[in-house]
N, C-alpha and C. Protein backbone atom coordinates (compact mmCIF):
# COMPACT_ATOMS: atom_id res chain seq x y z
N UNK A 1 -17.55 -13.49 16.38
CA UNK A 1 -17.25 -14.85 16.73
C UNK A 1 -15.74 -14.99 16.80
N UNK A 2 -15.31 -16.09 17.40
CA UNK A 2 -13.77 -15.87 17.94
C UNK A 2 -13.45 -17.14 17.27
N UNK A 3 -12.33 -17.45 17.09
CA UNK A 3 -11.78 -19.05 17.36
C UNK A 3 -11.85 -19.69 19.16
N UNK A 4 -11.13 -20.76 19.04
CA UNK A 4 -10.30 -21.12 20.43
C UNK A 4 -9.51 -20.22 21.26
N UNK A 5 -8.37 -20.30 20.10
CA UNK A 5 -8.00 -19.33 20.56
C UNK A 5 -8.26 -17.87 20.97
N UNK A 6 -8.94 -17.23 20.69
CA UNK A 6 -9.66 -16.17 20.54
C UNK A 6 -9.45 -15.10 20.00
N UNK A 7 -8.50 -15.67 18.81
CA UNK A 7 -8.47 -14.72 17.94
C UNK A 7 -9.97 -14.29 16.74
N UNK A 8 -10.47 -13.56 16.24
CA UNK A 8 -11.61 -13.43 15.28
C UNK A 8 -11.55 -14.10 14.02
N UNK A 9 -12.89 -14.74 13.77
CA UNK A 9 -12.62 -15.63 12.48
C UNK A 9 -13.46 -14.60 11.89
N UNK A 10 -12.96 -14.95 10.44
CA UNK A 10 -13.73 -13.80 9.22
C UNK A 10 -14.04 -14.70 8.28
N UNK A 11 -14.91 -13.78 7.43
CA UNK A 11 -15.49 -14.44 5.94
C UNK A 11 -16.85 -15.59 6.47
N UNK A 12 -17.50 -15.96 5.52
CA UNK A 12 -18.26 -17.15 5.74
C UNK A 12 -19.96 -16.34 5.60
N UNK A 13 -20.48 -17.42 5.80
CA UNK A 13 -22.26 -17.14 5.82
C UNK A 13 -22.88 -17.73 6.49
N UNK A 14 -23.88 -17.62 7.26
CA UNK A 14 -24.58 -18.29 7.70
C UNK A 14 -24.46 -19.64 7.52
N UNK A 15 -24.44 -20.74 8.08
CA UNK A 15 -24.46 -22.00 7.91
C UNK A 15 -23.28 -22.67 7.10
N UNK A 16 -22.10 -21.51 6.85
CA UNK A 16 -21.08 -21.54 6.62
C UNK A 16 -19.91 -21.74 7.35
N UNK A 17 -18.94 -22.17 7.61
CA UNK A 17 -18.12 -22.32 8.67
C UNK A 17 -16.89 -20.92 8.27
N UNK A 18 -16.87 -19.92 9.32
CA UNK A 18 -15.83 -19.19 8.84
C UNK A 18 -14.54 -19.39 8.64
N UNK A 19 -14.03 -18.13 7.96
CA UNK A 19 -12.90 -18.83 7.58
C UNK A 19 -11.82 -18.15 8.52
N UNK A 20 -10.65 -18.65 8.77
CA UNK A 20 -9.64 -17.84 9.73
C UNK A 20 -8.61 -17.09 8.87
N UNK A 21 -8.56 -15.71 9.44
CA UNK A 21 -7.54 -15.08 8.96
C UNK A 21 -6.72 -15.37 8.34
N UNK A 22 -5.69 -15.10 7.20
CA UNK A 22 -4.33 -15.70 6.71
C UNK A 22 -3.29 -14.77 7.13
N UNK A 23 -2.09 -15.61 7.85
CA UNK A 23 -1.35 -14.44 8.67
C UNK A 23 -0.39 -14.22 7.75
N UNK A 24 -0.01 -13.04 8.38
CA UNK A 24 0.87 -11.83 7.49
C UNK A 24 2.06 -12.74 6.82
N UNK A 25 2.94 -13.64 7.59
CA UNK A 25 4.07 -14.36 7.10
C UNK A 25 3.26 -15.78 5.96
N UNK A 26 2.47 -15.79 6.20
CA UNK A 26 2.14 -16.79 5.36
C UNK A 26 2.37 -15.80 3.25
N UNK A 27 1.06 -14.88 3.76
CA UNK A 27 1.30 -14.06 2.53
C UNK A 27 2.54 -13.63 2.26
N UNK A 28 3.54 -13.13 2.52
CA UNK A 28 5.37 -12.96 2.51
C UNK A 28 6.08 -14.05 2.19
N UNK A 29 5.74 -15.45 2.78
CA UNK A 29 6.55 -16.47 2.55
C UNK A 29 7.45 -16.23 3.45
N UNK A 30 6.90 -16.28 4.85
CA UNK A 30 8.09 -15.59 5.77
C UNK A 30 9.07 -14.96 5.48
N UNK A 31 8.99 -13.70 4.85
CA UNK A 31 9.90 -12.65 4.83
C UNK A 31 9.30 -11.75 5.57
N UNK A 32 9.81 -10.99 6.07
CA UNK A 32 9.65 -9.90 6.66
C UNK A 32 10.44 -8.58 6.11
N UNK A 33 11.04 -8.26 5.13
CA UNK A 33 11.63 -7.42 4.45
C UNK A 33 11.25 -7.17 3.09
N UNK A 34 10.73 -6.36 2.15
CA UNK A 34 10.63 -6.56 1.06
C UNK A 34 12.11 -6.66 0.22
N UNK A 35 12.48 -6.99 -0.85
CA UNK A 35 13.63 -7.18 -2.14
C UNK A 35 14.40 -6.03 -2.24
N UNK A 36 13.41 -4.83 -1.80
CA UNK A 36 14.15 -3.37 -2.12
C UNK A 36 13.60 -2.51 -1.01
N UNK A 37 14.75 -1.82 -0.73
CA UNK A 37 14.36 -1.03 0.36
C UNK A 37 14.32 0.67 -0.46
N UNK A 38 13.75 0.78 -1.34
CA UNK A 38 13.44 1.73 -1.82
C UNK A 38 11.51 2.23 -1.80
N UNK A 39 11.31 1.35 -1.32
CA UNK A 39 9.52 1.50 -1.62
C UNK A 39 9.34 2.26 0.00
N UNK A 40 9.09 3.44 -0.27
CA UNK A 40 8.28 4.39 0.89
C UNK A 40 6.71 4.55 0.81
N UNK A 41 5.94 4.71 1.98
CA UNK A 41 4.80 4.47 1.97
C UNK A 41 4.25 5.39 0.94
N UNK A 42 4.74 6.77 0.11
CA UNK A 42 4.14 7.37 -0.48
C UNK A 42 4.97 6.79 -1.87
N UNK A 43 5.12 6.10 -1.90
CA UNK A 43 5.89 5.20 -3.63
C UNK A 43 4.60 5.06 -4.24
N UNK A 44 4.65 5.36 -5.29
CA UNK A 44 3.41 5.50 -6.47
C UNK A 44 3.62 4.25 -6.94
N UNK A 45 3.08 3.47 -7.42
CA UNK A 45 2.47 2.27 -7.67
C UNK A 45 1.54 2.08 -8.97
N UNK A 46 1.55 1.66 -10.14
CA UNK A 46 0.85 1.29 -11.18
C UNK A 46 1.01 -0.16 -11.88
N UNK A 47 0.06 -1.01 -12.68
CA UNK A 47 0.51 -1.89 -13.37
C UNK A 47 1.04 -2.10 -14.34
N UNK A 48 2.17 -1.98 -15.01
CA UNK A 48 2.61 -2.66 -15.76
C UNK A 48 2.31 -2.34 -17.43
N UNK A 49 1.56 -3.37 -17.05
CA UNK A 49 0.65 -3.80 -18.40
C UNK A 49 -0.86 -4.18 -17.97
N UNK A 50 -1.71 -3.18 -18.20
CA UNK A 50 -3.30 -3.60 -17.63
C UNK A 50 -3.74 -4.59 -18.51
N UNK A 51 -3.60 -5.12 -19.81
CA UNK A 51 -3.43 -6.12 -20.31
C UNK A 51 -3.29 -7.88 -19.95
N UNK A 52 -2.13 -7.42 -18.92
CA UNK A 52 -1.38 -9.04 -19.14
C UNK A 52 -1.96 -9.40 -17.81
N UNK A 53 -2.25 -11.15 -18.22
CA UNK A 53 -2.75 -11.72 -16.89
C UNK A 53 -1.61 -12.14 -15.57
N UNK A 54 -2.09 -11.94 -14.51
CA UNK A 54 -1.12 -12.74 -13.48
C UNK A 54 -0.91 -14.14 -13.57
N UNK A 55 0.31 -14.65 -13.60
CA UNK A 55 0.14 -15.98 -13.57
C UNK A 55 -0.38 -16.86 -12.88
N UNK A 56 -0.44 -17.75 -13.20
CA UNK A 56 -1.37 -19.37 -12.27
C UNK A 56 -0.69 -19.01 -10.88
N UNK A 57 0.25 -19.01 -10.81
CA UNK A 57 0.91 -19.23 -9.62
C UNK A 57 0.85 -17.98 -8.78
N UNK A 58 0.16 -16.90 -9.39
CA UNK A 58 -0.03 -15.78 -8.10
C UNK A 58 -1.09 -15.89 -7.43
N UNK A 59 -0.21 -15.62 -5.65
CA UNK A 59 -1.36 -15.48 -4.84
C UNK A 59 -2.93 -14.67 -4.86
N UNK A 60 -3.99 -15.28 -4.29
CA UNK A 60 -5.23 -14.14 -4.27
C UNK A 60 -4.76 -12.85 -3.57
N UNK A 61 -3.87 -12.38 -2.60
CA UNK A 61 -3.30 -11.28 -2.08
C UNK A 61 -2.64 -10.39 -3.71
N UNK A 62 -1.92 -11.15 -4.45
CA UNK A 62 -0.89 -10.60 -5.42
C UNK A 62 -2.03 -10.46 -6.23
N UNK A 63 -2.67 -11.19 -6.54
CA UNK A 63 -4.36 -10.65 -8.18
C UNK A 63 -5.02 -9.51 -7.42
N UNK A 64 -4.93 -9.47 -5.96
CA UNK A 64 -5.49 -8.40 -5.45
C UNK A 64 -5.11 -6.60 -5.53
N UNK A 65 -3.58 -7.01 -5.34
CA UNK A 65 -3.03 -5.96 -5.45
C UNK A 65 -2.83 -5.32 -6.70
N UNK A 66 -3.01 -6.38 -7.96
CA UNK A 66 -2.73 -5.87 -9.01
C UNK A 66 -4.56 -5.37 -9.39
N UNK A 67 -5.26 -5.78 -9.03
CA UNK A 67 -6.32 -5.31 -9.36
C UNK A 67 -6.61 -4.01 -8.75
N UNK A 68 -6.26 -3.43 -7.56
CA UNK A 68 -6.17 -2.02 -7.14
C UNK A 68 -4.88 -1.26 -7.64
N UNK A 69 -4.54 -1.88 -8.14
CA UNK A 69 -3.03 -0.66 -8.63
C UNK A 69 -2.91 -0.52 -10.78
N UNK A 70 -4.70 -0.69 -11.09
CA UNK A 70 -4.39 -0.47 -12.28
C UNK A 70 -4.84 1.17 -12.63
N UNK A 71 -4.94 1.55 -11.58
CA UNK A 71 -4.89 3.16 -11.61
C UNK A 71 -3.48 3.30 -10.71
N UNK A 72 -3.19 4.43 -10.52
CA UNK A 72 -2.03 4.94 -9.97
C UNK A 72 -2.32 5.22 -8.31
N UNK A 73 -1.30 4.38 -7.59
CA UNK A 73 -1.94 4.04 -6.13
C UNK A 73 -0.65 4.21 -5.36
N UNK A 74 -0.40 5.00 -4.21
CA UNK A 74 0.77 5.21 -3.24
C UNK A 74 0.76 3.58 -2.36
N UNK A 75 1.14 3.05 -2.36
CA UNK A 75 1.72 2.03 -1.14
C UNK A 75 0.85 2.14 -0.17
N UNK A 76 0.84 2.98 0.65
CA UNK A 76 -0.08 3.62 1.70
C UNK A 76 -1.42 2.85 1.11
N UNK A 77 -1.76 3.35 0.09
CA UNK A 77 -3.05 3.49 -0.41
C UNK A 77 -3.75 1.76 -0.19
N UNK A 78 -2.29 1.42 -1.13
CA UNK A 78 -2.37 -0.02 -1.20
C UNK A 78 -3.02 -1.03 0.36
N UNK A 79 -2.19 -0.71 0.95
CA UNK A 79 -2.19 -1.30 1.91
C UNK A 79 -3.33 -1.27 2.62
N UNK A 80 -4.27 0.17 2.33
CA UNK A 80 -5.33 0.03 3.51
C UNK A 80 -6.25 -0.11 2.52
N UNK A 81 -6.17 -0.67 1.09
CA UNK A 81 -7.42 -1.15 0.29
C UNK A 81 -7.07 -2.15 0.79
N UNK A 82 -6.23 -2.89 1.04
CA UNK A 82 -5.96 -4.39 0.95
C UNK A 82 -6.61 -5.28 2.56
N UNK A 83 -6.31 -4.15 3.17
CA UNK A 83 -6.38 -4.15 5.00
C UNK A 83 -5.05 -5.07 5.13
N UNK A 84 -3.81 -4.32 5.11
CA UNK A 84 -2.57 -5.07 5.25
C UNK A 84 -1.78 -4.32 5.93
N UNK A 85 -1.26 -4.75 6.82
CA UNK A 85 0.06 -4.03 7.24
C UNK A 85 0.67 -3.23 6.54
N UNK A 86 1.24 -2.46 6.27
CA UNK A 86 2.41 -1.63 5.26
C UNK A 86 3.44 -2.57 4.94
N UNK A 87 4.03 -3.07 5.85
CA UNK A 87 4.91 -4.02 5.53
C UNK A 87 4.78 -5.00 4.88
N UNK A 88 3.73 -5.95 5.30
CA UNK A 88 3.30 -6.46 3.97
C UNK A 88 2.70 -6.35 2.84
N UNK A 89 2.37 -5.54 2.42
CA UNK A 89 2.33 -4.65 1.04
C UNK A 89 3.36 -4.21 0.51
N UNK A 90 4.23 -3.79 1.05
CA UNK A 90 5.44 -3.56 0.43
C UNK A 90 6.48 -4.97 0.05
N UNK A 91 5.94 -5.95 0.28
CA UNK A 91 6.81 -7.07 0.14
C UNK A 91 5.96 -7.66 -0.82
N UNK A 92 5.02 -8.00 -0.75
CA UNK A 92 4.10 -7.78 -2.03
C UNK A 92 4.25 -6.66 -2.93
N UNK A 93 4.67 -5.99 -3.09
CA UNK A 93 4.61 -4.99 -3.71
C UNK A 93 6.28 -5.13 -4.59
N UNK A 94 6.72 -5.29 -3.46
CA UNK A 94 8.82 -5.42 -4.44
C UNK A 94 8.83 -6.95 -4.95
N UNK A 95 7.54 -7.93 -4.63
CA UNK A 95 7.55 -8.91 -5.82
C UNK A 95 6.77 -9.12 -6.87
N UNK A 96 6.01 -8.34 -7.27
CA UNK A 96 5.45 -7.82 -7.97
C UNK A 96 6.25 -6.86 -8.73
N UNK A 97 7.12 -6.20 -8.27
CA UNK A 97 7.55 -5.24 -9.01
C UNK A 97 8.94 -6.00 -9.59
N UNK A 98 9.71 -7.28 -8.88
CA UNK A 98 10.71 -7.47 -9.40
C UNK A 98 10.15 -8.70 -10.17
N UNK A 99 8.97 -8.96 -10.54
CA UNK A 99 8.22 -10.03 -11.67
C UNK A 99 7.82 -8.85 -12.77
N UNK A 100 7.75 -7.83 -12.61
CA UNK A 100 7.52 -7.12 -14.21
C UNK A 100 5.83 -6.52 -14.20
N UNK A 101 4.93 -7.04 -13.22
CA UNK A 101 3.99 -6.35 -12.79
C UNK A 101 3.23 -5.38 -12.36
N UNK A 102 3.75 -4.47 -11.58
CA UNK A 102 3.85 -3.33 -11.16
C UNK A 102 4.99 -2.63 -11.46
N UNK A 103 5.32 -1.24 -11.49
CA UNK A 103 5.59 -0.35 -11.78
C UNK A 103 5.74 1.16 -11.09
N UNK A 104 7.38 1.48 -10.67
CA UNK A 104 7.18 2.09 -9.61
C UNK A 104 6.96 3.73 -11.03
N UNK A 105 6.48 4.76 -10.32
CA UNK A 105 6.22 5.72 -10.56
C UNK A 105 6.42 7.18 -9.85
N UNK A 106 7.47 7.95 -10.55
CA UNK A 106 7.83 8.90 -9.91
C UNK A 106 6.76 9.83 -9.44
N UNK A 107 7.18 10.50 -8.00
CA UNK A 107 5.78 11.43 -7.77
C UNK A 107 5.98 12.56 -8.67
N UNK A 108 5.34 13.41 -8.99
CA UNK A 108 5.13 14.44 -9.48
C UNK A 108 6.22 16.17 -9.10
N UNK A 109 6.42 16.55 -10.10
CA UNK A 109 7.64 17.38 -9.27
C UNK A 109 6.73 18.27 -8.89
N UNK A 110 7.22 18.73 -7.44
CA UNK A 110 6.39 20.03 -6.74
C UNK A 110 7.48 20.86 -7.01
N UNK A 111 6.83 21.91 -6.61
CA UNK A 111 7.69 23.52 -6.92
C UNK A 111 8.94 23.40 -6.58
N UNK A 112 9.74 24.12 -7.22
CA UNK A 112 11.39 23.79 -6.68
C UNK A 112 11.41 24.68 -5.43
N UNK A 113 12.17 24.24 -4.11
CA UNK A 113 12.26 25.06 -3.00
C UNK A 113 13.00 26.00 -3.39
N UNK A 114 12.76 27.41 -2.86
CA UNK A 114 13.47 28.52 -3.24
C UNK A 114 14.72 28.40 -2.22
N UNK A 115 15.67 29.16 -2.50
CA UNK A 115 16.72 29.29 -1.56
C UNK A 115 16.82 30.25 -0.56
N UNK A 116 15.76 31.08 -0.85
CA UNK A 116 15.99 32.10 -0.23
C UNK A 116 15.11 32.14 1.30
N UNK A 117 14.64 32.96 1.82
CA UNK A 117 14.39 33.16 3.33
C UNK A 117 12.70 32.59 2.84
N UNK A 118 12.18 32.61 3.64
CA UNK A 118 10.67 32.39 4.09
C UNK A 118 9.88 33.18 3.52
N UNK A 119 9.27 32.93 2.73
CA UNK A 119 8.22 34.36 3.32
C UNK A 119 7.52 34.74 4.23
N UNK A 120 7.77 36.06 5.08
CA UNK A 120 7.50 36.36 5.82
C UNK A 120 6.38 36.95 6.62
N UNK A 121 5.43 37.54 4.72
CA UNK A 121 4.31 37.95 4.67
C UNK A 121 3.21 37.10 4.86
N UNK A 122 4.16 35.61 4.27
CA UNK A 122 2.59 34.46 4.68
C UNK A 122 2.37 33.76 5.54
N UNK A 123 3.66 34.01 6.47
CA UNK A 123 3.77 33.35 7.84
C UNK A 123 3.36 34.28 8.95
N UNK A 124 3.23 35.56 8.44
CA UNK A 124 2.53 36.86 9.17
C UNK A 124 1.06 36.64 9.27
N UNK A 125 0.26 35.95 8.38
CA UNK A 125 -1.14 36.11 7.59
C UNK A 125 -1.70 34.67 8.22
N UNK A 126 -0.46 33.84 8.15
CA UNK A 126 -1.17 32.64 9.16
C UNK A 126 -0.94 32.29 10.13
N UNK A 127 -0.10 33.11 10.97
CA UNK A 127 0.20 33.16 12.22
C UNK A 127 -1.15 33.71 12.91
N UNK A 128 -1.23 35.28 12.06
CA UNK A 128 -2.81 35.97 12.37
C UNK A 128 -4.00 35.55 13.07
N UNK A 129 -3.80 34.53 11.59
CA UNK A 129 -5.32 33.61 11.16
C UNK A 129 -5.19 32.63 12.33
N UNK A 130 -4.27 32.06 13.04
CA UNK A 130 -4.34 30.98 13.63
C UNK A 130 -4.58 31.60 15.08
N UNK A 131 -3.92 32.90 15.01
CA UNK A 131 -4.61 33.68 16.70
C UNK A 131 -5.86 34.28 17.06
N UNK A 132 -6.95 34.11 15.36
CA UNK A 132 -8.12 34.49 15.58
C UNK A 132 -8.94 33.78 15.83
N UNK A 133 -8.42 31.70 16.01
CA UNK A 133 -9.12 31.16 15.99
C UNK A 133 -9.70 30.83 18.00
């Protein structure tokens, strides 16, 4: 089902009147930038305090996000539990994080890069493998 306009209305039930989308600037508060330009789509993400409640005054988008990020969640992740743009998740996300809510989280250290050349033996082995396919 469409609106007038013909954009798609969502939510509702039978004999329910649906409800229309809430657009992206509404949830932002017309921003279009998040607070910090440090949040990359693979920024690890946790709450806080799984404890403490959100206040009265947070949006159903913001109780949302904190309710998927009380496990440890990349941005990315966030965003397509949420069905949100990236961008707006991340602006949600740097106010949330500059209210004391979320919690950024370093990724995990991977192997230190060696300095030295390639190996040559495993780029031999899957070069191989990739000409047998």
């Amino acid at each position: 089902m469409t609106s007038p306009g013909g954009a798609p209305r969502t939510g509702g039930t039978p004999g329910e009147a649906p409800r229309q989308p809430v657009r992206a600037y509404v949830m932002t508060r017309g921003r279009s930038q998040p607070s910090r330009n440090t949040l990359r789509p693979e920024t690890l993400l946790i709450v806080t305090d799984p404890d403490r409640r959100p206040p009265p005054s947070a949006t159903r988008e913001e109780r949302a996000f904190l309710d998927i990020c009380r496990g440890l969640l990349s941005l990315a992740e966030a965003a397509q539990a949420l069905h949100q743009p990236i961008s707006v998740a991340a602006v949600l996300a740097s106010d949330l994080i500059d209210a004391g809510h979320l919690t950024v989280r370093a990724r995990p250290a991977a192997q230190p890069a060696s300095p030295s050349s390639p190996d040559h033996h495993l780029l031999r082995a899957l070069l191989d493998g990739l000409q047998q396919l």
